[in-house]
C-alpha atoms as a PDB file:
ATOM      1  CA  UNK A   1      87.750 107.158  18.635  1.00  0.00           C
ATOM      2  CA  UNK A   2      90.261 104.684  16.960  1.00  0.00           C
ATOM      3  CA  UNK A   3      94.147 104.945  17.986  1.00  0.00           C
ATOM      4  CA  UNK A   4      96.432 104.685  15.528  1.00  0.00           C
ATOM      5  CA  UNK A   5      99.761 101.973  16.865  1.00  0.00           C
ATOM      6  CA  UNK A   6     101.873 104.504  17.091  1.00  0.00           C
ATOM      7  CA  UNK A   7     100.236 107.285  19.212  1.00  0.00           C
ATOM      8  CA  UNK A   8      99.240 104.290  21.353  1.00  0.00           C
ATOM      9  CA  UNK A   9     103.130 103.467  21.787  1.00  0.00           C
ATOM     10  CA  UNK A  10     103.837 106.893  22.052  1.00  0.00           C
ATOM     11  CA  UNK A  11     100.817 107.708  25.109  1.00  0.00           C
ATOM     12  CA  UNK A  12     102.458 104.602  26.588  1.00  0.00           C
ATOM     13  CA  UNK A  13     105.749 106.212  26.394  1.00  0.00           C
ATOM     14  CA  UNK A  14     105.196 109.482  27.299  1.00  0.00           C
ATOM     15  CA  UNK A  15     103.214 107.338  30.995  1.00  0.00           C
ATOM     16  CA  UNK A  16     106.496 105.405  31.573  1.00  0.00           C
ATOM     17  CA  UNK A  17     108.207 108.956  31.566  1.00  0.00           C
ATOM     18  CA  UNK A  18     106.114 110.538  33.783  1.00  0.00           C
ATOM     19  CA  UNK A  19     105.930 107.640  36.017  1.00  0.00           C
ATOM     20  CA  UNK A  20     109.402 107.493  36.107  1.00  0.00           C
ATOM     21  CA  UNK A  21     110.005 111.546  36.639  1.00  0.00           C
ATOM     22  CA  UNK A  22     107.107 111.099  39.764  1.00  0.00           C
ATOM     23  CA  UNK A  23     109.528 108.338  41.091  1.00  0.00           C
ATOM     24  CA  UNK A  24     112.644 109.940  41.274  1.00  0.00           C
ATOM     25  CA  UNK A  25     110.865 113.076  43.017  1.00  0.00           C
ATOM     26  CA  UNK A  26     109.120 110.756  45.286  1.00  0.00           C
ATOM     27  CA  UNK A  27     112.986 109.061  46.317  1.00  0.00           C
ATOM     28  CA  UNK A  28     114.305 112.574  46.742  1.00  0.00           C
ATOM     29  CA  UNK A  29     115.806 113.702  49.852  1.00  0.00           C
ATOM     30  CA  UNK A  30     114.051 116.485  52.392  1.00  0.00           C
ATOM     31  CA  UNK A  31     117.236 118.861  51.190  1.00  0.00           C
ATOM     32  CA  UNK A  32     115.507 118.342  47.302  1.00  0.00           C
ATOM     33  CA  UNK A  33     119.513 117.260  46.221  1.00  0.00           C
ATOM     34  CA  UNK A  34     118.008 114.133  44.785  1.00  0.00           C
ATOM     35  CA  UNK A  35     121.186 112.544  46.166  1.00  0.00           C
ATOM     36  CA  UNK A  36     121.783 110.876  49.335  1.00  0.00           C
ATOM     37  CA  UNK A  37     124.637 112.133  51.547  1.00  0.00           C
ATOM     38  CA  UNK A  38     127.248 110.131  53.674  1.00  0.00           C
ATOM     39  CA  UNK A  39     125.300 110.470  56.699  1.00  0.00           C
ATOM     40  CA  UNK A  40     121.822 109.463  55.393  1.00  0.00           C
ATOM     41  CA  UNK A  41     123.722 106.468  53.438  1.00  0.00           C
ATOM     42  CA  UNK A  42     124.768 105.117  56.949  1.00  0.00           C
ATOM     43  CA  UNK A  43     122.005 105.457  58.278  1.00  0.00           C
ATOM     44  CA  UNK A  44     120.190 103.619  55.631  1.00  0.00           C
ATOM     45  CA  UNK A  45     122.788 100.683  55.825  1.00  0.00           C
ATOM     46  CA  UNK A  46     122.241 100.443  59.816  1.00  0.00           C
ATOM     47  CA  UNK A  47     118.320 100.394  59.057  1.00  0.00           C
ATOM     48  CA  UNK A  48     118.535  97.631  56.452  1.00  0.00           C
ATOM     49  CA  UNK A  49     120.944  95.718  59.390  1.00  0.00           C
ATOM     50  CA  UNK A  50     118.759  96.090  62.170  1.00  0.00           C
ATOM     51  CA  UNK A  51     115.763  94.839  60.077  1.00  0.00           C
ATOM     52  CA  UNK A  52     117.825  91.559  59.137  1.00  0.00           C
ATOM     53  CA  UNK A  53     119.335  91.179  62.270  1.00  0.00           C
ATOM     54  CA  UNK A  54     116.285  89.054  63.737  1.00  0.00           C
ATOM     55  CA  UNK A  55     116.149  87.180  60.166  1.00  0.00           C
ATOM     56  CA  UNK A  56     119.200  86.412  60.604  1.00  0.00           C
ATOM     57  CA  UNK A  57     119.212  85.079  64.268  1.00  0.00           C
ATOM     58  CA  UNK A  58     116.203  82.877  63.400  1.00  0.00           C
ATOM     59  CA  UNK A  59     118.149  80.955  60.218  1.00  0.00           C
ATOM     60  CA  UNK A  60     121.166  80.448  62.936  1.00  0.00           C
ATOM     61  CA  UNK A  61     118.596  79.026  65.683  1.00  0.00           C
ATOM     62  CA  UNK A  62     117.291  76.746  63.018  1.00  0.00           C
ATOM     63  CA  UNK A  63     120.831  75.557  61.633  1.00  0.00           C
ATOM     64  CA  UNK A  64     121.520  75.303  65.365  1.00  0.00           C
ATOM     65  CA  UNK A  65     118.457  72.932  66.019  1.00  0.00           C
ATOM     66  CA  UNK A  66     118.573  70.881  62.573  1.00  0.00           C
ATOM     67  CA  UNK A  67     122.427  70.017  62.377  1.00  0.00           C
ATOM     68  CA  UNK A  68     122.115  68.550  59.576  1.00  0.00           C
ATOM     69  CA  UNK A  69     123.166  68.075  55.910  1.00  0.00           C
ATOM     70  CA  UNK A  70     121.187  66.936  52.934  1.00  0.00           C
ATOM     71  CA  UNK A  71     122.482  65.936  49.266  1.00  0.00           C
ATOM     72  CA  UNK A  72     121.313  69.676  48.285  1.00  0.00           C
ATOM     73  CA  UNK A  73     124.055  70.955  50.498  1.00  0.00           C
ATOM     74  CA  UNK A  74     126.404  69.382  48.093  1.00  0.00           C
ATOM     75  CA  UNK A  75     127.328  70.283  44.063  1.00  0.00           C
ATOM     76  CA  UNK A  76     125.301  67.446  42.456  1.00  0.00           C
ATOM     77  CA  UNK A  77     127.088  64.362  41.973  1.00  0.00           C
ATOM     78  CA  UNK A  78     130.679  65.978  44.153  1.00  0.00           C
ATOM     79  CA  UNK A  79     131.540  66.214  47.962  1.00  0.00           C
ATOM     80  CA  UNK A  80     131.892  69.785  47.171  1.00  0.00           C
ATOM     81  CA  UNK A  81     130.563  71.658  49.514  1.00  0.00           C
ATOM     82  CA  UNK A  82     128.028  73.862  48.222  1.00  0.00           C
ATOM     83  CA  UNK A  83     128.029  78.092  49.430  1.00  0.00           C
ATOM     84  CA  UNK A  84     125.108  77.583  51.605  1.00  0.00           C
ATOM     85  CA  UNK A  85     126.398  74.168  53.357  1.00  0.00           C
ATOM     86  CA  UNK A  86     129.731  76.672  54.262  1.00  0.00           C
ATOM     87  CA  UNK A  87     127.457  79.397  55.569  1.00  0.00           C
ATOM     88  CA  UNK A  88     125.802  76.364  58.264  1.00  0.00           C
ATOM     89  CA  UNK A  89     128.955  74.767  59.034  1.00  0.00           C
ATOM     90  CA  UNK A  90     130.543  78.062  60.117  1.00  0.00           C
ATOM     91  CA  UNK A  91     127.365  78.971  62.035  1.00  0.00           C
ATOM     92  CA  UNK A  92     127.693  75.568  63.534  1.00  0.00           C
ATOM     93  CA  UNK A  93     131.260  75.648  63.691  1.00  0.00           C
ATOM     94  CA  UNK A  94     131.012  78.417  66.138  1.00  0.00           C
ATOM     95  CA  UNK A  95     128.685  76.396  68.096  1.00  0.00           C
ATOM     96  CA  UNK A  96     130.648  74.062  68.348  1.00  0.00           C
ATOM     97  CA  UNK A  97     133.765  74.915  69.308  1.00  0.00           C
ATOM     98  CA  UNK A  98     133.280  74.326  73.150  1.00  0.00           C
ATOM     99  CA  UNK A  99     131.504  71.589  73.487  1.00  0.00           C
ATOM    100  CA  UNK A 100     131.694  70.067  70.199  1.00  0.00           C
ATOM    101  CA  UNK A 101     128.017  68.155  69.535  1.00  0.00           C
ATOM    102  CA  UNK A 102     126.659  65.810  66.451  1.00  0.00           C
ATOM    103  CA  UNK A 103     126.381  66.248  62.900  1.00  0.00           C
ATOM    104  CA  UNK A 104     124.025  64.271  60.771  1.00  0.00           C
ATOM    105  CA  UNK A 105     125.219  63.968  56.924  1.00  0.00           C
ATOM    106  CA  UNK A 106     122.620  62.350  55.233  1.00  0.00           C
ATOM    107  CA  UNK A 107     123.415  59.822  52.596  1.00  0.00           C
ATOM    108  CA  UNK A 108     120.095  59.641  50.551  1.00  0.00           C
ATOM    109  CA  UNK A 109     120.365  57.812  47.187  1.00  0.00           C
ATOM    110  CA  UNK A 110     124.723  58.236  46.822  1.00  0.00           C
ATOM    111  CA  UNK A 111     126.701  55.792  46.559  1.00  0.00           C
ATOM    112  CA  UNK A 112     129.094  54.663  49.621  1.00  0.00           C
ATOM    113  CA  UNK A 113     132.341  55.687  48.043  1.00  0.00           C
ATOM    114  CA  UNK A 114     130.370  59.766  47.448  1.00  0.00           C
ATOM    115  CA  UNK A 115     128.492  59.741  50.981  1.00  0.00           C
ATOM    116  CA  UNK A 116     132.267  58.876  52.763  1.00  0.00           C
ATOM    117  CA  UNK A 117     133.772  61.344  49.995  1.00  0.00           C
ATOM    118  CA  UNK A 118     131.282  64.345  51.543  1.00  0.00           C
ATOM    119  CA  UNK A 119     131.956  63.076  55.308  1.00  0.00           C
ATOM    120  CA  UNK A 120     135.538  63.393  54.694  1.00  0.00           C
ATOM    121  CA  UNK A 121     134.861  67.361  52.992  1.00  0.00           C
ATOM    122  CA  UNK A 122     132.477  68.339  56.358  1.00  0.00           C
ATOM    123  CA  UNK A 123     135.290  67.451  58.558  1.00  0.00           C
ATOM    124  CA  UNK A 124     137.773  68.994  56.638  1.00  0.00           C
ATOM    125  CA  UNK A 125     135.487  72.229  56.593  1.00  0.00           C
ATOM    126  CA  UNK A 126     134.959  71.994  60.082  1.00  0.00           C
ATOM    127  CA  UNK A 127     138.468  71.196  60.857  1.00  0.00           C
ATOM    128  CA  UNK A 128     139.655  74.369  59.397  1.00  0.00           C
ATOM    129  CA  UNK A 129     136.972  76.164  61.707  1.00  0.00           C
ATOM    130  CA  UNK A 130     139.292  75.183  64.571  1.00  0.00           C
ATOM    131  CA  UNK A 131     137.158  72.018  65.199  1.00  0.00           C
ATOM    132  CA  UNK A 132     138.989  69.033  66.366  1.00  0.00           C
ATOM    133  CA  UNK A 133     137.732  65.623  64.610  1.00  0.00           C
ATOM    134  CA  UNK A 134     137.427  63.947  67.564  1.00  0.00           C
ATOM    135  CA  UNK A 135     135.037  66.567  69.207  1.00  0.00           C
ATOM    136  CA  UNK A 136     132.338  65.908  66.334  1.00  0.00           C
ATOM    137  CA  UNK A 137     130.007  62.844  65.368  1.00  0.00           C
ATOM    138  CA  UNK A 138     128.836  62.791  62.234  1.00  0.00           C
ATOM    139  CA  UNK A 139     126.247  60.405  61.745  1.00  0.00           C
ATOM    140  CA  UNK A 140     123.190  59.725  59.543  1.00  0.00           C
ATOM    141  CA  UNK A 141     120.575  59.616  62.523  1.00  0.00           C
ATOM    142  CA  UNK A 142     118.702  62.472  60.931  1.00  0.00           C
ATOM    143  CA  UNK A 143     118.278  66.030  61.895  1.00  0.00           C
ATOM    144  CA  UNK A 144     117.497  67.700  65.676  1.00  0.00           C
ATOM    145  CA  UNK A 145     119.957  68.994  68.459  1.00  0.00           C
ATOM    146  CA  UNK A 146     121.872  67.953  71.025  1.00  0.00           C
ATOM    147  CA  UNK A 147     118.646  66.178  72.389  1.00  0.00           C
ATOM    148  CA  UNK A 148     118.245  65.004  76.147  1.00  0.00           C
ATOM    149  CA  UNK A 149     120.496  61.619  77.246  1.00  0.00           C
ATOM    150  CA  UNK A 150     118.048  58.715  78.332  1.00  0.00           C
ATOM    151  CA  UNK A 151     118.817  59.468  82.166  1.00  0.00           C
ATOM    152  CA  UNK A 152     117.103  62.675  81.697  1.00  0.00           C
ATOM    153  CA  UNK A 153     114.697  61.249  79.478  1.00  0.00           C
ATOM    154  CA  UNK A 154     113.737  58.864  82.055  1.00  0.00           C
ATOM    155  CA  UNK A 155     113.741  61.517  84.930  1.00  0.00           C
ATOM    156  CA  UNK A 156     111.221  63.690  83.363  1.00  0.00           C
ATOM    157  CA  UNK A 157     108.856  60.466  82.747  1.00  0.00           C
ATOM    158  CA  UNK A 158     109.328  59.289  86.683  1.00  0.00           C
ATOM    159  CA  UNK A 159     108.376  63.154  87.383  1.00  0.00           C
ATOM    160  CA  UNK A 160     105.060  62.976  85.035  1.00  0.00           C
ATOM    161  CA  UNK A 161     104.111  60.068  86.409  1.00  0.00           C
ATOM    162  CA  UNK A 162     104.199  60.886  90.577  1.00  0.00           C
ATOM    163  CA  UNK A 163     102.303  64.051  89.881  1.00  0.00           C
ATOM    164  CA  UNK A 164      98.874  63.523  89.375  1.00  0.00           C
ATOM    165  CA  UNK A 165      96.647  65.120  86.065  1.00  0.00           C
ATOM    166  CA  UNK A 166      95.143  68.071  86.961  1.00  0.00           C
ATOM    167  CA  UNK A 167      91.782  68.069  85.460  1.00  0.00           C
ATOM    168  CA  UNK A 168      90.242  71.604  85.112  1.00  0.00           C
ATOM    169  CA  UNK A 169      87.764  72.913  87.858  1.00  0.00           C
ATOM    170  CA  UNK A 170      85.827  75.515  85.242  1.00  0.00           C
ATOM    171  CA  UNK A 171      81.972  74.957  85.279  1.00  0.00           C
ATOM    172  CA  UNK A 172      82.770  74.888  81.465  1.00  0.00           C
ATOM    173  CA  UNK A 173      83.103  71.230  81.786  1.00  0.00           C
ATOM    174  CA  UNK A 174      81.023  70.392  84.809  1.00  0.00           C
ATOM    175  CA  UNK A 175      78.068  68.087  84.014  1.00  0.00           C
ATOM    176  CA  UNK A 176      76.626  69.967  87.229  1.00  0.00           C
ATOM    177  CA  UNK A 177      76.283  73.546  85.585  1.00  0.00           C
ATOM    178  CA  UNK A 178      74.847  71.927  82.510  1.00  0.00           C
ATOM    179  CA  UNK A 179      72.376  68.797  83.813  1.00  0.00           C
ATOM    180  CA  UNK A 180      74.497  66.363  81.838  1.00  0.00           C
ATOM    181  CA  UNK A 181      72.553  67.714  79.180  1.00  0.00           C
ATOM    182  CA  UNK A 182      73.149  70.688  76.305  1.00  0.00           C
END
């Protein structure tokens, strides 16, 4: 059977209709309004913010943990700050605004005179968050958190080394159970 082009387009047609028609019946309410009340509209909306909410918790827990800034945070070639570098400074802003903490603004291939241009925009930003200058160091020592001082650091290796390895006692690894052999 050969199909002329323009009952072909038409067929087609006439299946993007009916798929469409099947949709709209298929995103109709229970009342059959096709329309979505007030109350059902909120109730959507607090769905769709409950299922972001842990999304949303895990990108502040990893600004939180990085603190840090690359060149992409940055319009190319400017200290401008760009939308997404705002977002992380006000999440870290927040942070910050007890204990204050470190900043790493990463330099990368700028020149001097841009790198000290964008360190001079992140403590402006940061500044107008209600974060005093001298509460933040911004260096370039890389990304990672507050981190442990070398006191603690050197507490937890004195602690590793007075206890003893425990090796495990499971007849797994016992050349006993096996002979020494497999």
């Amino acid at each position: 059977m050969n199909i002329s082009t323009s009952m072909y387009s038409a067929l087609l047609r006439s299946g993007w209709v009916l798929g469409a028609s099947l949709c709209l019946l298929a995103c109709a309410n229970k009342r059959g309004a096709g329309t979505v009340d007030g109350t059902d509209f909120a109730a959507q909306v607090a769905d769709r913010k409950h299922a972001q909410a842990p999304f949303d918790e895990q990108a502040r827990q990893a600004i939180l943990r990085e603190r840090a800034l690359y060149d992409s945070h940055f319009v190319a070639g400017t200290a401008k700050l760009t939308p997404r570098a705002e977002r992380e400074l006000a999440v870290l802003a927040e942070a910050m605004l007890e204990t204050g903490g470190r900043l790493s603004v990463e330099r990368g291939s700028v020149r001097a005179t841009l790198h000290t241009a964008r360190l001079e925009s992140v403590r402006s930003a940061l500044a107008r968050s209600g974060i005093a200058p001298d509460r933040v160091l911004l260096d370039e020592a890389g990304p990672g958190g507050t981190g442990v001082t070398s006191g603690e650091a050197l507490r937890v290796l004195d602690a590793a080394r007075r206890e003893p390895m425990r090796l495990p006692t499971s007849g797994i690894l016992s050349t006993a159970t096996t002979g020494g052999t497999q």
